[in-house]
C-alpha atoms as a PDB file:
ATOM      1  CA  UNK A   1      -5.756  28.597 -35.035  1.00  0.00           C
ATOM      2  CA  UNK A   2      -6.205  25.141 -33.180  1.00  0.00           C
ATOM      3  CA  UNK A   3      -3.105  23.635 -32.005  1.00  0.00           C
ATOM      4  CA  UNK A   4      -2.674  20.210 -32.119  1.00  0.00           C
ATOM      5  CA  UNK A   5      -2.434  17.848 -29.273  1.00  0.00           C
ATOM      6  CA  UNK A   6       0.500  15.475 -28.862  1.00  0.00           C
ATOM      7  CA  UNK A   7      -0.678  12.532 -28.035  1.00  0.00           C
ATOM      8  CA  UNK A   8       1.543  10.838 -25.825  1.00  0.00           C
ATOM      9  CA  UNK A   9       1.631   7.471 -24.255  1.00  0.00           C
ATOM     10  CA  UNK A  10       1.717   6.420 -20.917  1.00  0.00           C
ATOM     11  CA  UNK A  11       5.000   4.780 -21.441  1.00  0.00           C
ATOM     12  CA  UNK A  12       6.404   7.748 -22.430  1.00  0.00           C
ATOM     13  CA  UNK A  13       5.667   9.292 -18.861  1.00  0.00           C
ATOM     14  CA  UNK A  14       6.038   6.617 -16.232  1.00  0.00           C
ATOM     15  CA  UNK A  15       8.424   4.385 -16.044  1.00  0.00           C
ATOM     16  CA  UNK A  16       8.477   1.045 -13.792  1.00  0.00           C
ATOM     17  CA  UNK A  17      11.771  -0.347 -12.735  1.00  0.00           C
ATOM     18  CA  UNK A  18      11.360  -3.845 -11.640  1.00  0.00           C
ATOM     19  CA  UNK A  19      14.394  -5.014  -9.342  1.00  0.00           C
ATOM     20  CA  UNK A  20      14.866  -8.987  -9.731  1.00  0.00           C
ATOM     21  CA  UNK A  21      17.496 -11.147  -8.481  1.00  0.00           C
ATOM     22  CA  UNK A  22      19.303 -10.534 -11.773  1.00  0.00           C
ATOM     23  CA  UNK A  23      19.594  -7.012 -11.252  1.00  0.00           C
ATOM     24  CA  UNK A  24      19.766  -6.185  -7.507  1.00  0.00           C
ATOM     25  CA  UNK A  25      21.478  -7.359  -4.267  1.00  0.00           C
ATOM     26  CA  UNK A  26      20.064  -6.694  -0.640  1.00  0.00           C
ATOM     27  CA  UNK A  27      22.233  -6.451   1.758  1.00  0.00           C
ATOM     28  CA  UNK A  28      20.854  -6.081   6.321  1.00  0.00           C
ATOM     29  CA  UNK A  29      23.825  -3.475   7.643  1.00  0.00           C
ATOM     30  CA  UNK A  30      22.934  -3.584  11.257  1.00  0.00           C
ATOM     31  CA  UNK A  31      18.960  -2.489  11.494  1.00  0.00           C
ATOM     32  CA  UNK A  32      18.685  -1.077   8.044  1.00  0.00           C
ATOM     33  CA  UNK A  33      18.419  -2.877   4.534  1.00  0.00           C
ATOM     34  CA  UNK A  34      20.528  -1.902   1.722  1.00  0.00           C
ATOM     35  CA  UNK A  35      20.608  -2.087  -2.124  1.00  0.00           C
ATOM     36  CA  UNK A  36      22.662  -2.159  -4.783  1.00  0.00           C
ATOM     37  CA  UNK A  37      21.074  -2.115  -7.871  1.00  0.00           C
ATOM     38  CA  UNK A  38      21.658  -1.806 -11.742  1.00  0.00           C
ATOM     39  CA  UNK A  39      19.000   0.712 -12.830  1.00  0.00           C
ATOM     40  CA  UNK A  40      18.242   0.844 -16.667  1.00  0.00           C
ATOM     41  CA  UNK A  41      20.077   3.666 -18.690  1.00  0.00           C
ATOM     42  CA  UNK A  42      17.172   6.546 -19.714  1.00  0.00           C
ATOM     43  CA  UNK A  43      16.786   9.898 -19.079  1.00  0.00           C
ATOM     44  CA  UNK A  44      15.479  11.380 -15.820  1.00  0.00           C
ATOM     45  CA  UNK A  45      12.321  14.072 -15.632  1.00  0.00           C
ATOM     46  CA  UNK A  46      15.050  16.670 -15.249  1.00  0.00           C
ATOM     47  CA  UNK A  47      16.850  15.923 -18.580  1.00  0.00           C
ATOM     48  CA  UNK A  48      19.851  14.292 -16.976  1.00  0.00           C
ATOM     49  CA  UNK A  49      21.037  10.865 -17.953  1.00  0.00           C
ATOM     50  CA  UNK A  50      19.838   8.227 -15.472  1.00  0.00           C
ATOM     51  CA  UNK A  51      20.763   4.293 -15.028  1.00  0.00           C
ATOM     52  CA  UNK A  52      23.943   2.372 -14.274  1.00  0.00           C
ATOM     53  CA  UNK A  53      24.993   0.592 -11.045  1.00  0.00           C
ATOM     54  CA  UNK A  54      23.644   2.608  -7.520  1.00  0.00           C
ATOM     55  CA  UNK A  55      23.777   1.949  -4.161  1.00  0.00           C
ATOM     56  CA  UNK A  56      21.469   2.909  -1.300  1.00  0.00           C
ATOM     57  CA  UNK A  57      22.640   2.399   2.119  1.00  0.00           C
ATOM     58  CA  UNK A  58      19.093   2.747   3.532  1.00  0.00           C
ATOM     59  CA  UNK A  59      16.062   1.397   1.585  1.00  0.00           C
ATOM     60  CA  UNK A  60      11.815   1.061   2.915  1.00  0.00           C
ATOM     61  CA  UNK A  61       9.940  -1.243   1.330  1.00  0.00           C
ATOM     62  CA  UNK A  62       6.266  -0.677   1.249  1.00  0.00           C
ATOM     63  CA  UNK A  63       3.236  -2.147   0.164  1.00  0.00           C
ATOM     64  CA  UNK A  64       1.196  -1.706  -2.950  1.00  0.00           C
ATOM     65  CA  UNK A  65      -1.771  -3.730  -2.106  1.00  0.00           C
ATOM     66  CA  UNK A  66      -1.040  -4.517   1.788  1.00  0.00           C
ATOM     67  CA  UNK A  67      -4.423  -6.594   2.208  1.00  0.00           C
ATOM     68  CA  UNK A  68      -4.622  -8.322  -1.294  1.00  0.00           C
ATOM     69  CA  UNK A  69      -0.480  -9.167  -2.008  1.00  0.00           C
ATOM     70  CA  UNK A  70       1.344  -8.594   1.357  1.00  0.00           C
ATOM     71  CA  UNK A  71       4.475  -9.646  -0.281  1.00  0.00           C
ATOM     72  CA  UNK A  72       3.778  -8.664  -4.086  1.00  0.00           C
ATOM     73  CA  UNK A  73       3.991  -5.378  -5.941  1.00  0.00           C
ATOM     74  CA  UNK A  74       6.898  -4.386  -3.323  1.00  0.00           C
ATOM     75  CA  UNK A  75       7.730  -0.559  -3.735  1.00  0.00           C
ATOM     76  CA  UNK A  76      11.357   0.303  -2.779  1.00  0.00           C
ATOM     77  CA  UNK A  77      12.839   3.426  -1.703  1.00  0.00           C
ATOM     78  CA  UNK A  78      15.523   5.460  -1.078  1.00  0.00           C
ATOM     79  CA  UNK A  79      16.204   7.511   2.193  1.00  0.00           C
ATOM     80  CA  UNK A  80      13.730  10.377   0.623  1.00  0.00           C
ATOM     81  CA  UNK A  81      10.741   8.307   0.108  1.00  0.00           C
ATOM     82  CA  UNK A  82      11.780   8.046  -4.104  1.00  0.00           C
ATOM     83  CA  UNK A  83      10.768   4.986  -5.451  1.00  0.00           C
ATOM     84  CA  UNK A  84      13.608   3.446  -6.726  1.00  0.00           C
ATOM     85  CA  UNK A  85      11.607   0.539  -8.426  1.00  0.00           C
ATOM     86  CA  UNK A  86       9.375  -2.656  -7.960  1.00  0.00           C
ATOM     87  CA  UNK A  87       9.662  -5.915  -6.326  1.00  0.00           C
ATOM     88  CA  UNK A  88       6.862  -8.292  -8.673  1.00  0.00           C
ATOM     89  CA  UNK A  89       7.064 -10.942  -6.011  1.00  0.00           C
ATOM     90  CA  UNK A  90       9.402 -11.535  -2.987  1.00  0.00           C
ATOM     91  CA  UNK A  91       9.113 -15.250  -4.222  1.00  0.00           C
ATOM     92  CA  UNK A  92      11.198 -14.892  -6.787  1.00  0.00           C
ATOM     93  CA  UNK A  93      14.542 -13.629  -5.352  1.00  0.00           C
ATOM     94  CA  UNK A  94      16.314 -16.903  -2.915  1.00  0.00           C
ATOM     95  CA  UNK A  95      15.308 -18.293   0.195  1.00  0.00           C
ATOM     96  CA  UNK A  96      17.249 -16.405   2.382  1.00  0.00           C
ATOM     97  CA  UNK A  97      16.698 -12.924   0.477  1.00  0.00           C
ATOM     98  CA  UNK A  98      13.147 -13.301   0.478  1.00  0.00           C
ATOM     99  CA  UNK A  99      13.041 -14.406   4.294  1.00  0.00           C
ATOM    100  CA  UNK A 100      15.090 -10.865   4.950  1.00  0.00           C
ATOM    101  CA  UNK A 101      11.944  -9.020   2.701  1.00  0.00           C
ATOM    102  CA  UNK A 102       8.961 -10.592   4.199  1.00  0.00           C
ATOM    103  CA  UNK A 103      11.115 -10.335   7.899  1.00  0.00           C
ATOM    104  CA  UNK A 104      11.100  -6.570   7.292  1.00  0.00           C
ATOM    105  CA  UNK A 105       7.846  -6.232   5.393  1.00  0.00           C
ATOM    106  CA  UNK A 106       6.411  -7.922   8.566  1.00  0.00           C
ATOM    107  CA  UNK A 107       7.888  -5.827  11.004  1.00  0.00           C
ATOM    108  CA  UNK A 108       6.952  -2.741   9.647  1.00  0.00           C
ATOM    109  CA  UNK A 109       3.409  -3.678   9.038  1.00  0.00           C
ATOM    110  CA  UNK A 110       3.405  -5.420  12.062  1.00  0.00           C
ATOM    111  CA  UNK A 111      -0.256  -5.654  13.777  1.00  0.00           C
ATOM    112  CA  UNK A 112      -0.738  -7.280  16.985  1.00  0.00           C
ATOM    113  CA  UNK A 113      -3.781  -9.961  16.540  1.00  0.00           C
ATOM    114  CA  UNK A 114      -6.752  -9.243  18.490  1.00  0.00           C
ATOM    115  CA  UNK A 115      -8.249 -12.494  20.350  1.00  0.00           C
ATOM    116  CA  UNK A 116     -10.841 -11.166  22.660  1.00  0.00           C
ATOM    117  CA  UNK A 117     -12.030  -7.885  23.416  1.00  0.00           C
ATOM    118  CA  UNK A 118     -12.631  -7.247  27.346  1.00  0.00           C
ATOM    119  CA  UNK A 119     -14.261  -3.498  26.891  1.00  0.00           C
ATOM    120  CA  UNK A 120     -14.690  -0.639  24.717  1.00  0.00           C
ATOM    121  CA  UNK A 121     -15.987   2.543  26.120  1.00  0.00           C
ATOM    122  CA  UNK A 122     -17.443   5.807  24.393  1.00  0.00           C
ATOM    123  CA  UNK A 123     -16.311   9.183  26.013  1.00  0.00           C
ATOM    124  CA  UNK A 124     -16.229  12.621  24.258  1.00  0.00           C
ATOM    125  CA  UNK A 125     -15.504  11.376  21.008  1.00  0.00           C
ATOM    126  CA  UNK A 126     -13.247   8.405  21.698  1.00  0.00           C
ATOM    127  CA  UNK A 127     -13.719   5.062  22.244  1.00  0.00           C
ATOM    128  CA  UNK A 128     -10.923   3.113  24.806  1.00  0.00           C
ATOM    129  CA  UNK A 129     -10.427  -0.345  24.268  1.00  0.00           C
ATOM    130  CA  UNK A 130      -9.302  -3.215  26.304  1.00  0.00           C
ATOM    131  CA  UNK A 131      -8.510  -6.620  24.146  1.00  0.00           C
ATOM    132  CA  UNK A 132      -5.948  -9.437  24.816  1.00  0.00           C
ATOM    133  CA  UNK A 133      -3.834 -10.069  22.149  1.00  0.00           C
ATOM    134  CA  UNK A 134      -1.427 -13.126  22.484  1.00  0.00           C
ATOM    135  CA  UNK A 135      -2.258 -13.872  26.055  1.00  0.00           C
ATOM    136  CA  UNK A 136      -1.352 -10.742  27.082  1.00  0.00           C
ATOM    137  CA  UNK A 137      -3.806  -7.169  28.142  1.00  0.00           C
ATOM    138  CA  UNK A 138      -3.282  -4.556  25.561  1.00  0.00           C
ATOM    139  CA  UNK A 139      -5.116  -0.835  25.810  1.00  0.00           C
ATOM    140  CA  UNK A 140      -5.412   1.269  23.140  1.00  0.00           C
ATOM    141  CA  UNK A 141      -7.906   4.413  22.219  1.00  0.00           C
ATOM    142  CA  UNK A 142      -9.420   5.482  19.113  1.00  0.00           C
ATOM    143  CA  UNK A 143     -10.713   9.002  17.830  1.00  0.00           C
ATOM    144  CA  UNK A 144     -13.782   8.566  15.784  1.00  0.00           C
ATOM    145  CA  UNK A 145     -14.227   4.919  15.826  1.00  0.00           C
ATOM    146  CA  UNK A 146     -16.324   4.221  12.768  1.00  0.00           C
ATOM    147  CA  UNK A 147     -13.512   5.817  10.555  1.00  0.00           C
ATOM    148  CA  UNK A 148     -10.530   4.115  12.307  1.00  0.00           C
ATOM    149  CA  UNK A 149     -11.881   0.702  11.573  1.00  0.00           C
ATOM    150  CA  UNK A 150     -11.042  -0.758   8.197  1.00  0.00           C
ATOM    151  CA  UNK A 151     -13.083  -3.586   6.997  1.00  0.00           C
ATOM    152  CA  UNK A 152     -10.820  -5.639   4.698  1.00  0.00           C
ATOM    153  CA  UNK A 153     -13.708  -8.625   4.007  1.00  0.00           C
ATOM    154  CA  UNK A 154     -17.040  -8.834   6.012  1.00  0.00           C
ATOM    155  CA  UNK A 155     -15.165 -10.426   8.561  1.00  0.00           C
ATOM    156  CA  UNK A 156     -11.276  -9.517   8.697  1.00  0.00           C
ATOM    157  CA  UNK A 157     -10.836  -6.032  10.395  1.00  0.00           C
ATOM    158  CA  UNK A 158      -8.195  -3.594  11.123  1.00  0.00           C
ATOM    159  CA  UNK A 159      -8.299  -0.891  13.572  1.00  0.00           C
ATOM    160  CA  UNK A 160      -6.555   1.980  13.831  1.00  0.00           C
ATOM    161  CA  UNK A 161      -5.907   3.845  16.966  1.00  0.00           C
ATOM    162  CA  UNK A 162      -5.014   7.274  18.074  1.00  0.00           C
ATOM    163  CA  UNK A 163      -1.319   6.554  17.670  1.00  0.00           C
ATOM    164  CA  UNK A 164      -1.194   4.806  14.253  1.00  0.00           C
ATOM    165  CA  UNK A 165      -0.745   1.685  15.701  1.00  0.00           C
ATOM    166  CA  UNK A 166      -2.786  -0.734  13.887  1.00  0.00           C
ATOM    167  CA  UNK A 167      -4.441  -3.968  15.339  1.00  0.00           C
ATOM    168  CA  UNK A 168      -6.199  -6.761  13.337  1.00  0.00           C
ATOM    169  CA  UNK A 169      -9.068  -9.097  13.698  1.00  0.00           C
ATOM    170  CA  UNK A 170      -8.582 -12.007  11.519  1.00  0.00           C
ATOM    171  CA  UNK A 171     -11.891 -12.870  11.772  1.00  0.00           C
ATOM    172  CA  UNK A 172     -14.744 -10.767  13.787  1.00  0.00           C
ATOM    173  CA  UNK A 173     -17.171 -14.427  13.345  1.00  0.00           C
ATOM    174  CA  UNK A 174     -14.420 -16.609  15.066  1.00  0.00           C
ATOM    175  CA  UNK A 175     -14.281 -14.221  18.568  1.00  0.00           C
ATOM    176  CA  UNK A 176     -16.695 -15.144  21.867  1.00  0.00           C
ATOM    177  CA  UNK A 177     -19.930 -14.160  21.961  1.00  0.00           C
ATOM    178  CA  UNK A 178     -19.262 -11.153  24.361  1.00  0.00           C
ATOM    179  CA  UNK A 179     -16.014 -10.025  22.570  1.00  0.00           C
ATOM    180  CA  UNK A 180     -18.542 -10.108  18.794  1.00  0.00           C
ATOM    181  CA  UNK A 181     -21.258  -7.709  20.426  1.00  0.00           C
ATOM    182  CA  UNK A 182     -18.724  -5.582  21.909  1.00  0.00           C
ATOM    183  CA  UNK A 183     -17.633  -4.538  18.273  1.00  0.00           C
ATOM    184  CA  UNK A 184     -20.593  -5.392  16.714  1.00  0.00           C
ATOM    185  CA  UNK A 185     -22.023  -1.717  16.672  1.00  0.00           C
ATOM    186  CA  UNK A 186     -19.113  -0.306  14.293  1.00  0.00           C
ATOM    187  CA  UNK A 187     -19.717  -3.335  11.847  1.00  0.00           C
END
């Protein structure tokens, strides 16, 4: 006896809630953002009846494509890393709530810009990197240097060191001569 499949569509799964300027209102309470939101009235994976007006005294917002939209397809959430719901476009909420987003966006994804790289040595597995970055000497290691840098084009680079700090090279044509051969090997 075959049993038939429901067939059931994607809508009826997943749910996006997009928060606009119509619906939400963000709030900076000393270092954190906050939210207050109207969330649409459904029901929840556990059965329970979901929507109305919520607040969240802490809220993250992370990136959905950080390279591609750094300040589209904005995923909010809650103290327990729950998405709460989807900013389309910082854009479209006011000046001065959008300045607060992309203020916070940038400071979490915040990447010091790489200008010119003064060394990078190999030992047992890591590689240890001197660069200036904004006039200033920065050192930083890496573990397994070919996998800790990210190519975002053929020319803008990010690299990751052993601390999850990230650092960024706009543009790997653009450095000195010295500074381009120096990094040229894990191209």
């Amino acid at each position: 006896m075959a049993e038939e499949l429901k067939k059931t569509a994607l809508s009826d799964v997943v749910s996006i809630t997009y928060i606009t300027n119509e619906n939400a209102v963000f709030k900076r309470e000393g270092d954190f953002l906050s939210l207050n939101v109207k969330l649409p009235e459904g029901v929840g994976l556990d059965g329970e009846a979901t929507g109305g007006e919520k607040y969240f005294d802490r809220i993250y917002l992370h990136r959905s494509f950080p390279y591609e939209h750094p300040y589209k397809y904005i995923s909010v959430l809650d103290r327990d890393s729950a998405e709460i719901g989807i900013i389309s476009d910082v854009d479209e909420f006011p000046d001065d709530i959008a300045s607060m987003l992309r203020a916070e966006l940038d400071r979490k994804y915040y990447a010091p810009v790489i200008d010119k790289i003064l060394s990078v040595k190999e030992r047992y597995g890591y590689s240890y990197w001197e660069v200036i970055s904004d006039g200033r000497k920065l050192s930083f290691n890496m573990r397994d240097t070919f996998r800790n840098i990210l190519k975002v084009s053929p020319e803008h680079v990010f690299l990751n060191d052993s601390d999850s700090n990230r650092y960024e090279i706009k543009n790997t044509e653009a450095l000195d001569r010295k500074s381009f051969k120096r990094i040229e090997l894990y191209l």
